[in-house]
Protein backbone atom coordinates (compact mmCIF):
# COMPACT_ATOMS: atom_id res chain seq x y z
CA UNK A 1 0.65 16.42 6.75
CA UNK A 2 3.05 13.16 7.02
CA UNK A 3 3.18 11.58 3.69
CA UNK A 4 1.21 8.92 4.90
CA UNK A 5 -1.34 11.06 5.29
CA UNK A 6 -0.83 12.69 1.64
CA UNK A 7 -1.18 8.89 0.26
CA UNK A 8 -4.79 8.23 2.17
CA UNK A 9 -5.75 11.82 0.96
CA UNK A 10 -4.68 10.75 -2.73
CA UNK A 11 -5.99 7.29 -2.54
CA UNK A 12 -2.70 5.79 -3.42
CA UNK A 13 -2.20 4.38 0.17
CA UNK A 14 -2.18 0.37 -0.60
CA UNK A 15 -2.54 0.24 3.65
CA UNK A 16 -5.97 2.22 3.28
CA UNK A 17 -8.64 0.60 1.76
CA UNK A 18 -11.84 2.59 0.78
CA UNK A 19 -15.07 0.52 -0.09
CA UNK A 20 -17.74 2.43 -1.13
CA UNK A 21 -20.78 2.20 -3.23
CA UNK A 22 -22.95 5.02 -2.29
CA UNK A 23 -26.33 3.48 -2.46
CA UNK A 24 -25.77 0.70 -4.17
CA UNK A 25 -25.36 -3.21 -3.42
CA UNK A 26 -21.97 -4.16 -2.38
CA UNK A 27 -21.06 -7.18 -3.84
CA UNK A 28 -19.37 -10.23 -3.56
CA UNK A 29 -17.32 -8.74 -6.19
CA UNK A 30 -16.27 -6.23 -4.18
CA UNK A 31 -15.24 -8.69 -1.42
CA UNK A 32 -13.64 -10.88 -3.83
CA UNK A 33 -11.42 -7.53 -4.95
CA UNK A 34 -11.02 -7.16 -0.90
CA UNK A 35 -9.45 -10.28 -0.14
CA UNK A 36 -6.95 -10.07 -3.16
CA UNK A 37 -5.73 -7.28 -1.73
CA UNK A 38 -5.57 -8.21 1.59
CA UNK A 39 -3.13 -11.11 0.46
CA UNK A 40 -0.11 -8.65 0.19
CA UNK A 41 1.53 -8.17 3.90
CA UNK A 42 0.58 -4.81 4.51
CA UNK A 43 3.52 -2.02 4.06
CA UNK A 44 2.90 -0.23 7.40
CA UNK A 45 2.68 -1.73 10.81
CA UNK A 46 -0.97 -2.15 10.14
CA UNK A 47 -4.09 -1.92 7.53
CA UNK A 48 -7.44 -0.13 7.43
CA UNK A 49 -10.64 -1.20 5.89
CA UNK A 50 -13.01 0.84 5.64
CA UNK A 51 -16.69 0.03 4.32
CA UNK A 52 -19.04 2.53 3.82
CA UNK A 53 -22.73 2.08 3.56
CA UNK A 54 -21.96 -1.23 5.05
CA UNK A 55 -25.82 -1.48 5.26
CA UNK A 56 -25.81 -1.92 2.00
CA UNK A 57 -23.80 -5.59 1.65
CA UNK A 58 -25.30 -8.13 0.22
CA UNK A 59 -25.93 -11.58 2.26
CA UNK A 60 -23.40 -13.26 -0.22
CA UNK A 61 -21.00 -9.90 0.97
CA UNK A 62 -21.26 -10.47 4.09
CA UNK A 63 -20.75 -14.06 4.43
CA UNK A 64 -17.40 -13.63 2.59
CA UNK A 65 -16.41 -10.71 5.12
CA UNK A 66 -16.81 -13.22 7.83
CA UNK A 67 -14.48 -15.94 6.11
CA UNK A 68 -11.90 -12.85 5.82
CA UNK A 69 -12.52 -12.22 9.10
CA UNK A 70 -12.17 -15.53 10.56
CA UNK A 71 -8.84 -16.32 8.17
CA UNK A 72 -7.13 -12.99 8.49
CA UNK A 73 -3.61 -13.05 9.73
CA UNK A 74 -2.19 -9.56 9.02
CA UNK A 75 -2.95 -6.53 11.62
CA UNK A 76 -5.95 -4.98 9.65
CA UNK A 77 -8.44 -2.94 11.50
CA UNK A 78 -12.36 -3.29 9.58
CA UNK A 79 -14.43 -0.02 9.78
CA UNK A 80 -17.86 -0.65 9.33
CA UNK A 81 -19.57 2.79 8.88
CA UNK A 82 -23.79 2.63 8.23
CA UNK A 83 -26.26 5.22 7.88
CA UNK A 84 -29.77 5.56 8.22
C-alpha cells in the first residue's frame, strides 16, 4: 500500500471525502460541512466525494449538491453510490 492509500484506509485523507449516514436523512448539514471542505485546494492532483446512500438526501441536500456542482472549480470527482 502507497501511503495514500494508508490515509483513505485511516480516514485521515483530506482528498477523500466519505459521506455516509447509513439509513438516515442526509442533510443540508452535511452539505453545508461538504462545501467547507471543498473550499481548501485539494492536496493531490484531484478530490473524491463519495456519498453513500445517496438515496437518502434530502430535497434541501440535494439542491445544495447542485449549487456545488455548478460552482465547483477544483478537480473533484462526486460518487454517488444508492441501494435498493
Amino acid at each position: 500500500e502507497c501511503s495514500i492509500c494508508r490515509s483513505v484506509k485511516n480516514n485521515v485523507c483530506s482528498d477523500f471525502i466519505l459521506i455516509s449516514k447509513g439509513n438516515t436523512e442526509i442533510g443540508i448539514d452535511n452539505i453545508r460541512e461538504l462545501k467547507k471542505k471543498l473550499l481548501f485546494k485539494p492536496i493531490l492532483p484531484y478530490r473524491i466525494v463519495l456519498i453513500e446512500e445517496a438515496q437518502n438526501l434530502t430535497d434541501e441536500a440535494c439542491n445544495a449538491i447542485l449549487k456545488i456542482l455548478e460552482d465547483i472549480a477544483s478537480p473533484t470527482f462526486f460518487i454517488f453510490l444508492s441501494f435498493p
